[in-house]
C-alpha atoms as a PDB file:
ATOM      1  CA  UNK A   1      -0.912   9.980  -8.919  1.00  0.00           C
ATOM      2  CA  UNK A   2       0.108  10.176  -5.475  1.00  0.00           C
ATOM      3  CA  UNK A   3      -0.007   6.913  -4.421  1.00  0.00           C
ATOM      4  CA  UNK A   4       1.851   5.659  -7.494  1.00  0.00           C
ATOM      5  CA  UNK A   5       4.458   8.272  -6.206  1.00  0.00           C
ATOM      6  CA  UNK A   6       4.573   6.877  -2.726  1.00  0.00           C
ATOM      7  CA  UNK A   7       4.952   3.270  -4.132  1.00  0.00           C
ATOM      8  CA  UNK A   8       8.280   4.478  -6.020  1.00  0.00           C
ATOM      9  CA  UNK A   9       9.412   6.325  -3.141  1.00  0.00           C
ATOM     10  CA  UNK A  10       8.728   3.495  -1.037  1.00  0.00           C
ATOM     11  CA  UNK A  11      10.842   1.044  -3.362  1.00  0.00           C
ATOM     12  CA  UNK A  12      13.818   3.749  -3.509  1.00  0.00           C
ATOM     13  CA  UNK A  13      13.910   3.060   0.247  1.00  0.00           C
ATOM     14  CA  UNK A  14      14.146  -0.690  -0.350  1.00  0.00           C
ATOM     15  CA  UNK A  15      10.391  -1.372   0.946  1.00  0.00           C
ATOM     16  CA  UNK A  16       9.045  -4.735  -0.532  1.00  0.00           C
ATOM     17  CA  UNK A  17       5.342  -3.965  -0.064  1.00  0.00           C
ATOM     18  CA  UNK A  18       2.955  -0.882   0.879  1.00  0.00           C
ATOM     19  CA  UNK A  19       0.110  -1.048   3.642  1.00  0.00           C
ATOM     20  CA  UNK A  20      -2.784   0.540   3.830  1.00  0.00           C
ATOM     21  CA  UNK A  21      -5.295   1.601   5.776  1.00  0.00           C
ATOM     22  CA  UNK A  22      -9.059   3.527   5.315  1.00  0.00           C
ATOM     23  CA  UNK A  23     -12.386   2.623   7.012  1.00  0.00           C
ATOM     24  CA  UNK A  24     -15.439   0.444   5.708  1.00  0.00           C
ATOM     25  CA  UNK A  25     -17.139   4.576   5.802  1.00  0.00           C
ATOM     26  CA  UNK A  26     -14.442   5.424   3.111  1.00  0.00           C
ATOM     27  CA  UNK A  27     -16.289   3.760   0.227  1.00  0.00           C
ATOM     28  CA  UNK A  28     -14.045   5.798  -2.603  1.00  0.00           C
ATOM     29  CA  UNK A  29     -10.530   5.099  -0.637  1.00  0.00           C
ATOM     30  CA  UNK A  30     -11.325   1.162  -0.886  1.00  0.00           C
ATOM     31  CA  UNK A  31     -12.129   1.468  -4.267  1.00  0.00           C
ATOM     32  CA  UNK A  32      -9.106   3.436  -4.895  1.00  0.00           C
ATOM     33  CA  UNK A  33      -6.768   1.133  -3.470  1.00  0.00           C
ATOM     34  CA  UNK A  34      -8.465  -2.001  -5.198  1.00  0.00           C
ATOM     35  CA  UNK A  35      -7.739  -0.747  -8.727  1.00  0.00           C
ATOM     36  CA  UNK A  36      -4.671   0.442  -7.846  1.00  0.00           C
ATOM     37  CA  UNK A  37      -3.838  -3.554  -7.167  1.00  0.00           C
ATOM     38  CA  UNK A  38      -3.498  -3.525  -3.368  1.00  0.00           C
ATOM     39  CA  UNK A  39      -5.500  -6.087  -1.732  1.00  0.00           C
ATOM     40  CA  UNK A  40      -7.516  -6.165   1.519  1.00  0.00           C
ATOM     41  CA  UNK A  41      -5.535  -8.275   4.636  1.00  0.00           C
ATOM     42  CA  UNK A  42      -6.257  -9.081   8.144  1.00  0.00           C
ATOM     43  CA  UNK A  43      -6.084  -5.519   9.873  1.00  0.00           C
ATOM     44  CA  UNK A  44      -2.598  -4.887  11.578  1.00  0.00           C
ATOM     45  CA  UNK A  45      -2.202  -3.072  15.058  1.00  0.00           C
ATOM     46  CA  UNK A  46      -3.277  -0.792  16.082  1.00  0.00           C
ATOM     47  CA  UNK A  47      -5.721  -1.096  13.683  1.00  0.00           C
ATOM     48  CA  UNK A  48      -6.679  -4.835  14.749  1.00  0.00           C
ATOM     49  CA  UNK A  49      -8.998  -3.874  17.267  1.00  0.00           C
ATOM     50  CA  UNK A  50     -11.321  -1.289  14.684  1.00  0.00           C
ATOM     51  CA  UNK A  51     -13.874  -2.764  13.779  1.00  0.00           C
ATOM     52  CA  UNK A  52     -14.116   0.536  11.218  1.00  0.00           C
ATOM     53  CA  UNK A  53     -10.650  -0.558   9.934  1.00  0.00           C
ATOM     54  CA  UNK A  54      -9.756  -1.712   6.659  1.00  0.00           C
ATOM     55  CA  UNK A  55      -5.956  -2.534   5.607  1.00  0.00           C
ATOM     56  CA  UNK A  56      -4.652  -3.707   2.722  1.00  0.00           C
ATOM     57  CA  UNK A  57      -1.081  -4.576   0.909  1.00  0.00           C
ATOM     58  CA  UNK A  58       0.397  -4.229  -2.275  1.00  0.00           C
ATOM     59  CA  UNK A  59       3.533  -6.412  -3.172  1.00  0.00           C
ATOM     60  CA  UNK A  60       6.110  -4.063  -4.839  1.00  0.00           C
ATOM     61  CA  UNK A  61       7.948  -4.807  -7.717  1.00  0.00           C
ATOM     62  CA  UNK A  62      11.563  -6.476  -6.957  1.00  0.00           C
ATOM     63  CA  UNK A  63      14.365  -3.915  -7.396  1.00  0.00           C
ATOM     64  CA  UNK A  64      16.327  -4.009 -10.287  1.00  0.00           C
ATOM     65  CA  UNK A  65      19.564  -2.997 -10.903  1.00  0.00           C
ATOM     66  CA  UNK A  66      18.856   0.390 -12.578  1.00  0.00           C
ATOM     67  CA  UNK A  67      17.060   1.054  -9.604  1.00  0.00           C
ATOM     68  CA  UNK A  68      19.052   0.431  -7.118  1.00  0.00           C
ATOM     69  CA  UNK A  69      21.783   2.655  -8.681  1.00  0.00           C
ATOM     70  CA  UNK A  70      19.548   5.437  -8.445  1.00  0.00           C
ATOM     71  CA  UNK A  71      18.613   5.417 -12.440  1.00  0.00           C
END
């Protein structure tokens, strides 16, 4: 899936969490993104002043060692 691929990508780079963001007309993308463990936080700029906004955040696993030697 490609948001399972971004999440590894993201923890190659040393990222600790992922953000989000869809709209409350994006029924299926919020959905999506709730199974998939993230979960729904204040909206961040420039999102903060949408109303139509939604964000969430998934905490990523903590690297381990395989992973940070490229394994």
């Amino acid at each position: 899936m490609l948001l399972a691929e971004a999440e590894q990508l993201a923890l190659r780079l040393g990222s600790r969490s992922m953000l989000l963001e869809t709209g409350v007309r994006q029924p299926a993308a919020m959905r999506l993104y709730e199974r998939a463990g993230y979960r729904r936080i204040a909206n961040y700029p420039p999102h903060d002043q949408d109303p139509l906004s939604v964000c969430y955040e998934k905490a990523l696993p903590a690297r381990s060692s395989r992973v940070a030697a490229g394994e």
